[in-house]
N, C-alpha and C. Protein backbone atom coordinates (compact mmCIF):
# COMPACT_ATOMS: atom_id res chain seq x y z
N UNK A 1 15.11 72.18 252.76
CA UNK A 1 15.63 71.38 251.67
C UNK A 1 16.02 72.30 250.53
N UNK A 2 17.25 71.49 250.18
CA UNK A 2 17.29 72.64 248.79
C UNK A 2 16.81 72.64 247.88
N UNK A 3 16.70 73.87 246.92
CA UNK A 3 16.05 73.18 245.78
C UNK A 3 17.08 73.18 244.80
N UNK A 4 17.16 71.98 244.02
CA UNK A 4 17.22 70.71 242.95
C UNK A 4 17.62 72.10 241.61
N UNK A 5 18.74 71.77 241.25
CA UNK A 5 19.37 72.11 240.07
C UNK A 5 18.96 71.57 239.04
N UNK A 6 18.78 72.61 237.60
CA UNK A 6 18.51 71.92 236.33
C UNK A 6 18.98 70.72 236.33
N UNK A 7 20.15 70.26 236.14
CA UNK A 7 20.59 68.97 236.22
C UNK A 7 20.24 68.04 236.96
N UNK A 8 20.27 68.15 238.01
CA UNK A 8 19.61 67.28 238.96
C UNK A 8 18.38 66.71 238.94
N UNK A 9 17.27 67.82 238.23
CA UNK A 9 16.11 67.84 237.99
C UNK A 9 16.35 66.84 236.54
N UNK A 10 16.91 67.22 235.67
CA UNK A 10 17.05 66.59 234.77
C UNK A 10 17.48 65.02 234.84
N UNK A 11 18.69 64.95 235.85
CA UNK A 11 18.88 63.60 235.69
C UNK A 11 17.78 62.40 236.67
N UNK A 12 16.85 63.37 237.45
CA UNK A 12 16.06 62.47 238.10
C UNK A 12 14.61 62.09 237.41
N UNK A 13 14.74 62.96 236.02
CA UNK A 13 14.02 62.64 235.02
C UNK A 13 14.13 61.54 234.47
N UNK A 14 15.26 61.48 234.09
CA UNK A 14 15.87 60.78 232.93
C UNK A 14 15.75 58.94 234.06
N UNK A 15 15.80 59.42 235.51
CA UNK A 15 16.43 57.67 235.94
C UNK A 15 14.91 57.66 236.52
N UNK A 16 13.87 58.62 236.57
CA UNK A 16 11.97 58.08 236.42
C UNK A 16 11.91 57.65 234.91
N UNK A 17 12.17 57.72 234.26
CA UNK A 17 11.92 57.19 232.72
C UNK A 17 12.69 55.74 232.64
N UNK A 18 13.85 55.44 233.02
CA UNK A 18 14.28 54.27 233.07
C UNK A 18 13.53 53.34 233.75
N UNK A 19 13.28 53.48 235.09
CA UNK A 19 12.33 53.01 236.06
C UNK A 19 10.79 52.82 235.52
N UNK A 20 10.56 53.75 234.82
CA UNK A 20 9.14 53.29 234.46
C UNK A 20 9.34 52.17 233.72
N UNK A 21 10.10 52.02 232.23
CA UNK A 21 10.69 51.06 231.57
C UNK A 21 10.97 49.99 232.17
N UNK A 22 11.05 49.70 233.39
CA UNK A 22 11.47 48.36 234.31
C UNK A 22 12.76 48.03 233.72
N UNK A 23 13.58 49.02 233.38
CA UNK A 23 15.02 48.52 233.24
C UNK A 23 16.16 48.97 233.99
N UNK A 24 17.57 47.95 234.62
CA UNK A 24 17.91 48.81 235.50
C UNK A 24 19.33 49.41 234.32
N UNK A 25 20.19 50.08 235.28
CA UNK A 25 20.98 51.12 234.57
C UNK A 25 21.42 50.42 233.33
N UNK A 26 21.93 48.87 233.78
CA UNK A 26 23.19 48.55 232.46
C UNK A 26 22.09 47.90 231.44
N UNK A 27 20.73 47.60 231.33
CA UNK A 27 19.96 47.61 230.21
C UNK A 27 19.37 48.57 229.54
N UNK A 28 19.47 49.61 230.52
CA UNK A 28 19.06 51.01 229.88
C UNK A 28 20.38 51.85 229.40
N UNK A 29 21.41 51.19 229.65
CA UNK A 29 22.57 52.28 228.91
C UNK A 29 22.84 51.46 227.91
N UNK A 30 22.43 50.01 227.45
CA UNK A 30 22.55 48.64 226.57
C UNK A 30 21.64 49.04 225.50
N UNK A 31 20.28 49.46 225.95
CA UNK A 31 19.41 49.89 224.79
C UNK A 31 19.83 50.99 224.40
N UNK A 32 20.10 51.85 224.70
CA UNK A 32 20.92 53.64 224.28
C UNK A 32 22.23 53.48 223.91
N UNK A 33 22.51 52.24 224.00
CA UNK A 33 24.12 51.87 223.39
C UNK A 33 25.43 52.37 224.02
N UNK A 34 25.14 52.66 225.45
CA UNK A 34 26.39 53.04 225.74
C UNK A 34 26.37 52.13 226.88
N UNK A 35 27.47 52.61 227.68
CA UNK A 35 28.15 52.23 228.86
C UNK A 35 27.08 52.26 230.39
N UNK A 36 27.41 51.50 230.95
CA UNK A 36 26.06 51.53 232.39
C UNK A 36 26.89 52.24 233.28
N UNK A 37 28.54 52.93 233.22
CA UNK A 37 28.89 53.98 234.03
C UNK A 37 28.34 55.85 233.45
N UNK A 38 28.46 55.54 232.37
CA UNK A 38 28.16 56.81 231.62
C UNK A 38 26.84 57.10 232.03
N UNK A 39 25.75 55.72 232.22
CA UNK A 39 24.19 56.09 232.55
C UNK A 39 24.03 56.16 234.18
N UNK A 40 25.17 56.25 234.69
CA UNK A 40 24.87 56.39 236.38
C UNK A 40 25.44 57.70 236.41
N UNK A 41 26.16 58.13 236.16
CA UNK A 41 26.58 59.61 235.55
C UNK A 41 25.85 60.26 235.10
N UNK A 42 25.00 59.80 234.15
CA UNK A 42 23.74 60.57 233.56
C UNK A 42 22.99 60.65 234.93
N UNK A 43 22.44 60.21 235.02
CA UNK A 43 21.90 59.53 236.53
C UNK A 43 21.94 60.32 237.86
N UNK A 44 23.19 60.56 238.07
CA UNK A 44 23.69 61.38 239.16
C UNK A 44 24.00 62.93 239.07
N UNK A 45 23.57 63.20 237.46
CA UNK A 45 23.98 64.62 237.15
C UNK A 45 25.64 64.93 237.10
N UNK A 46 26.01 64.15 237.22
CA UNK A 46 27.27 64.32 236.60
C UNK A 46 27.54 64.46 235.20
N UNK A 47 26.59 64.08 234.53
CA UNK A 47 26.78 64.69 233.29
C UNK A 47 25.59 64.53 232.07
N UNK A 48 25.40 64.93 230.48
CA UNK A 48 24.54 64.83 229.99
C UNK A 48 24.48 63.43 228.61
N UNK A 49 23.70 62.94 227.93
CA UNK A 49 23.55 61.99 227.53
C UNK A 49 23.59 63.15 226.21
N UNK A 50 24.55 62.47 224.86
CA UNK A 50 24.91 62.76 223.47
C UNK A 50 23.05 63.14 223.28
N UNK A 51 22.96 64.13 221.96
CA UNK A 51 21.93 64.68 221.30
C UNK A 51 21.21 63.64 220.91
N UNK A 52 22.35 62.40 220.16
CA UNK A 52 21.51 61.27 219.51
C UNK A 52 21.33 60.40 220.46
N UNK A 53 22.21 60.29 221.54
CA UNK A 53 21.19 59.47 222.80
C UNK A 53 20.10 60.14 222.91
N UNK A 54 19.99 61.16 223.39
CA UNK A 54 18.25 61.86 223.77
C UNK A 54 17.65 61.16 222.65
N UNK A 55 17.61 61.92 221.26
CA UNK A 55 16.74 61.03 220.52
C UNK A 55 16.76 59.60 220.38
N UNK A 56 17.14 58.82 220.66
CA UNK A 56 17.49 57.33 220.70
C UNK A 56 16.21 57.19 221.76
N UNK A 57 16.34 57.89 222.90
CA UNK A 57 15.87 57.81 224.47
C UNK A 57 13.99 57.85 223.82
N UNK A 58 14.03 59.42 222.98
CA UNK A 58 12.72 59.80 222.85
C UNK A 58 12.09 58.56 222.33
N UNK A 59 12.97 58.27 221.43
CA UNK A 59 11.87 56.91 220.50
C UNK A 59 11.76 55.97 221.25
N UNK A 60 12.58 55.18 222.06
CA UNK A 60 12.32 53.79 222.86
C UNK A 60 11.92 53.94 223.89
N UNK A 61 11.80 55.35 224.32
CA UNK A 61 10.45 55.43 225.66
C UNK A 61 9.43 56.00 225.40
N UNK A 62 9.07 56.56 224.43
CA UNK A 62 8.01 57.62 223.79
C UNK A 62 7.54 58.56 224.63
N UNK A 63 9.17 59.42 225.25
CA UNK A 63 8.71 60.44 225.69
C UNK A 63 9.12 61.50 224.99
N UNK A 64 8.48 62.66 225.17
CA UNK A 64 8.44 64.01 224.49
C UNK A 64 9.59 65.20 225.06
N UNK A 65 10.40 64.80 224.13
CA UNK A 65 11.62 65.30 223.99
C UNK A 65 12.22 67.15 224.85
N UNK A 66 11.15 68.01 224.71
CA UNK A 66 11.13 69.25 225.22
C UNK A 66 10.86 68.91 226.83
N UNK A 67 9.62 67.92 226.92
CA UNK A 67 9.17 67.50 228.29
C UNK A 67 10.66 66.62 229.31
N UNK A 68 11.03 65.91 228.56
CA UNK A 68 12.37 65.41 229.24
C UNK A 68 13.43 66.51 229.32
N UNK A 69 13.89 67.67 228.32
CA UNK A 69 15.00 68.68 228.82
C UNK A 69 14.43 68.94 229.68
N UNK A 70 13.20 69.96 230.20
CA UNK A 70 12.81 71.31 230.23
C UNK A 70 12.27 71.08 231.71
N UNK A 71 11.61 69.45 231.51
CA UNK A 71 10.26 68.92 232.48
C UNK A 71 8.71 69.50 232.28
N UNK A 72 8.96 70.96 231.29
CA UNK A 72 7.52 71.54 231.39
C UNK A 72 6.94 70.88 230.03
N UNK A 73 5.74 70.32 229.09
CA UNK A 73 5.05 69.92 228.49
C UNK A 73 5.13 70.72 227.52
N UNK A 74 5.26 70.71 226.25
CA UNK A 74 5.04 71.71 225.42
C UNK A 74 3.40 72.28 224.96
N UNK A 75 3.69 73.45 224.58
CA UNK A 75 2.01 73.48 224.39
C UNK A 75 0.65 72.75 223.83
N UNK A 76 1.72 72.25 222.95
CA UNK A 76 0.64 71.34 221.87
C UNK A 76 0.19 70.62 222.40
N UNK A 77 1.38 69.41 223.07
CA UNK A 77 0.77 68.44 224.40
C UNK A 77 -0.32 68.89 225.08
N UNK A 78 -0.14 70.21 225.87
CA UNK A 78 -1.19 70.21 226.75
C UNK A 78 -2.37 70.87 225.81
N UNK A 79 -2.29 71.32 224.92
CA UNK A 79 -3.82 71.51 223.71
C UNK A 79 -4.29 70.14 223.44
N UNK A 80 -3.05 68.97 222.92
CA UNK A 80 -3.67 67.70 222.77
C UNK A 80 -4.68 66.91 223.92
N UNK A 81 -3.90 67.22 225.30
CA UNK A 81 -4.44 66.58 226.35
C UNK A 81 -5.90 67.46 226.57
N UNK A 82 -6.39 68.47 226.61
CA UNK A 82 -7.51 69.43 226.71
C UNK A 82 -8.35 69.26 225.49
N UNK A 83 -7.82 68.96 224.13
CA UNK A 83 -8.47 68.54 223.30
C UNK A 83 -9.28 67.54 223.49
N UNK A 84 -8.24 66.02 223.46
CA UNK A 84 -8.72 64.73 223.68
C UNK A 84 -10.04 65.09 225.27
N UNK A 85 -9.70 65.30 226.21
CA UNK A 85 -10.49 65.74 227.60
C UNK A 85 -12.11 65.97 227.18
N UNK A 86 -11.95 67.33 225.88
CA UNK A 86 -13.01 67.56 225.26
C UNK A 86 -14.03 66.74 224.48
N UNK A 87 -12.99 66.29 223.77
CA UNK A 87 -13.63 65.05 222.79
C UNK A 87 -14.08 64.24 223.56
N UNK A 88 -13.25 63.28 224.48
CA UNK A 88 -14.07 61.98 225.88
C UNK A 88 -15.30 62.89 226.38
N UNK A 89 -15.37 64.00 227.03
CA UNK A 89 -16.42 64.83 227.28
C UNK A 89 -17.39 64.54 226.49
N UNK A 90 -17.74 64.99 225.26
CA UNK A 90 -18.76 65.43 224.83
C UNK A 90 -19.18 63.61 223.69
N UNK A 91 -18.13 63.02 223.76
CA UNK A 91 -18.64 61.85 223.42
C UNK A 91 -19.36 61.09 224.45
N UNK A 92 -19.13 61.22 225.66
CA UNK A 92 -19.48 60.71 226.65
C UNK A 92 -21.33 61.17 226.70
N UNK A 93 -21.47 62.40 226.21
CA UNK A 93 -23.06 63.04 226.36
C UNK A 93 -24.01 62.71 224.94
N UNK A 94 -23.00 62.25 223.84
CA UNK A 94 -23.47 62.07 222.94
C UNK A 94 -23.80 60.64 223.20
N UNK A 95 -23.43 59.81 223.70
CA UNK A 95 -23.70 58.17 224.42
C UNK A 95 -24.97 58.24 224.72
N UNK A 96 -24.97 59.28 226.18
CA UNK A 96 -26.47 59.21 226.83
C UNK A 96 -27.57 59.79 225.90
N UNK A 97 -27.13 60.78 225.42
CA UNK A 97 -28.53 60.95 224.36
C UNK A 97 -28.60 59.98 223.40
N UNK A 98 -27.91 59.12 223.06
CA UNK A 98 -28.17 57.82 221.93
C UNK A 98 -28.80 56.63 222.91
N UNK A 99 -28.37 56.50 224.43
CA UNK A 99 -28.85 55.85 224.87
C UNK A 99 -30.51 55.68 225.06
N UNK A 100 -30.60 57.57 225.32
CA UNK A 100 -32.47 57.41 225.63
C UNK A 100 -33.02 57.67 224.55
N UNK A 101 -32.12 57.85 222.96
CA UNK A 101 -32.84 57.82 222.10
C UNK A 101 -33.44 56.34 221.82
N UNK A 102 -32.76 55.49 221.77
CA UNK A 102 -32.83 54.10 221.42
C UNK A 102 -33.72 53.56 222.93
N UNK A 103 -33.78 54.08 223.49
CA UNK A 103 -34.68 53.69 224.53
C UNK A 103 -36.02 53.48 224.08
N UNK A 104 -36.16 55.43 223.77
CA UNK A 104 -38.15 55.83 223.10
C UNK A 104 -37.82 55.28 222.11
N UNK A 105 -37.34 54.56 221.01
CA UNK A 105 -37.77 54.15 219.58
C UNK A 105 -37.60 52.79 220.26
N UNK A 106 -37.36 52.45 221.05
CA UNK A 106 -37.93 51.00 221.71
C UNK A 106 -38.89 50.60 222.26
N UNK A 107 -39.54 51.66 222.90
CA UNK A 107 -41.00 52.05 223.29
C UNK A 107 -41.96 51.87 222.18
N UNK A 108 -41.25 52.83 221.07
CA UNK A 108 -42.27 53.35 220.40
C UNK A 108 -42.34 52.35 219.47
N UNK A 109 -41.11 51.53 219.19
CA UNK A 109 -41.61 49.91 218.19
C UNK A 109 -42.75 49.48 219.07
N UNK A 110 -42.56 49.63 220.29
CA UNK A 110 -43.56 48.22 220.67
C UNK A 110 -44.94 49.29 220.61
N UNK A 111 -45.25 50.15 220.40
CA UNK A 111 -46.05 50.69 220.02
C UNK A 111 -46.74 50.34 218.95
N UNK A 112 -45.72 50.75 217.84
CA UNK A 112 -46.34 50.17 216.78
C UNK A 112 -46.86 49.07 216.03
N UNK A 113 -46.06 47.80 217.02
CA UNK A 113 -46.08 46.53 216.65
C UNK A 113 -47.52 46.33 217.34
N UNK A 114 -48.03 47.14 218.58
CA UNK A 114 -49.20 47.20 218.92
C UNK A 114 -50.26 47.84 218.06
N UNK A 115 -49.84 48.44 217.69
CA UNK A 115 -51.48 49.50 216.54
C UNK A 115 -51.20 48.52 215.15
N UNK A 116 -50.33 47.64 215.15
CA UNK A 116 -50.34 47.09 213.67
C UNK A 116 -51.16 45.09 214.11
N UNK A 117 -51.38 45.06 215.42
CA UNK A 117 -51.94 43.83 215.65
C UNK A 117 -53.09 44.05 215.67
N UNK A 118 -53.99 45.79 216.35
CA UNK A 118 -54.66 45.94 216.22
C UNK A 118 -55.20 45.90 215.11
N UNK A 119 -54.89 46.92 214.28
CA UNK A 119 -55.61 46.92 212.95
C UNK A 119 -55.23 45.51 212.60
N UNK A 120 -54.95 44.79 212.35
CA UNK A 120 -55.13 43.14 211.44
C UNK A 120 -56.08 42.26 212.64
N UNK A 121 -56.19 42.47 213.86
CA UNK A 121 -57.60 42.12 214.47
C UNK A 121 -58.85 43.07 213.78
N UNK A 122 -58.86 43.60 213.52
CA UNK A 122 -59.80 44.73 213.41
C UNK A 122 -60.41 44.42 212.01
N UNK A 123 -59.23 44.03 211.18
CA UNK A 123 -59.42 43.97 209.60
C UNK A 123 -59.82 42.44 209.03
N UNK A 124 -59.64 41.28 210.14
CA UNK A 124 -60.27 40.28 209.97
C UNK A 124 -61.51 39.72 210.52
């Protein structure tokens, strides 16, 4: 098999992003304001979509603009995604230690609610 030209790569980007959107060509060239031949063209790599289409594209699909030319993620993205990863991580351990904290101070109320019945048996 061959391998897939920038463009090609690009335009099979661009018609997975439509598809995710559940829209077919002539509502997705309707929301981007153009023509539904121009977006099968886009489509087929026959050609590229205006600067302010891309940005038009970025905002009403909220994809990341370098990630749609390029296909590769920009760095930040993948710092954001390893970040967030981190954060779910370690919130996730901070859970279980709140969990068995609130466990023993559940214990240990009924503890005390025990040494405090005692002493008022004790004291009457």
């Amino acid at each position: 098999m061959a391998k897939k030209t920038k463009k090609q790569e690009f335009a099979t980007r661009l018609s997975d992003i439509r598809k995710d959107m559940g829209l077919t060509v002539n509502e997705f060239a309707e929301r981007l304001g153009g023509q539904p031949l121009t977006a099968r063209r886009w489509e087929s790599g026959e050609g590229y979509p205006s600067a302010d289409t891309l940005i038009k594209l970025v905002e009403i699909a909220h994809v990341d603009l370098h990630e749609l030319i390029t296909g590769r993620s920009t760095p930040s993205a993948d710092y954001d995604r390893a970040n967030l990863n981190h954060t779910k991580k370690k919130f996730q351990e901070m859970s279980k230690v709140l969990e068995r904290q609130i466990k023993e101070m559940s214990s240990l109320s009924g503890l005390v609610i025990k040494c405090i019945e005692t002493i008022k048996l004790e004291l009457s």
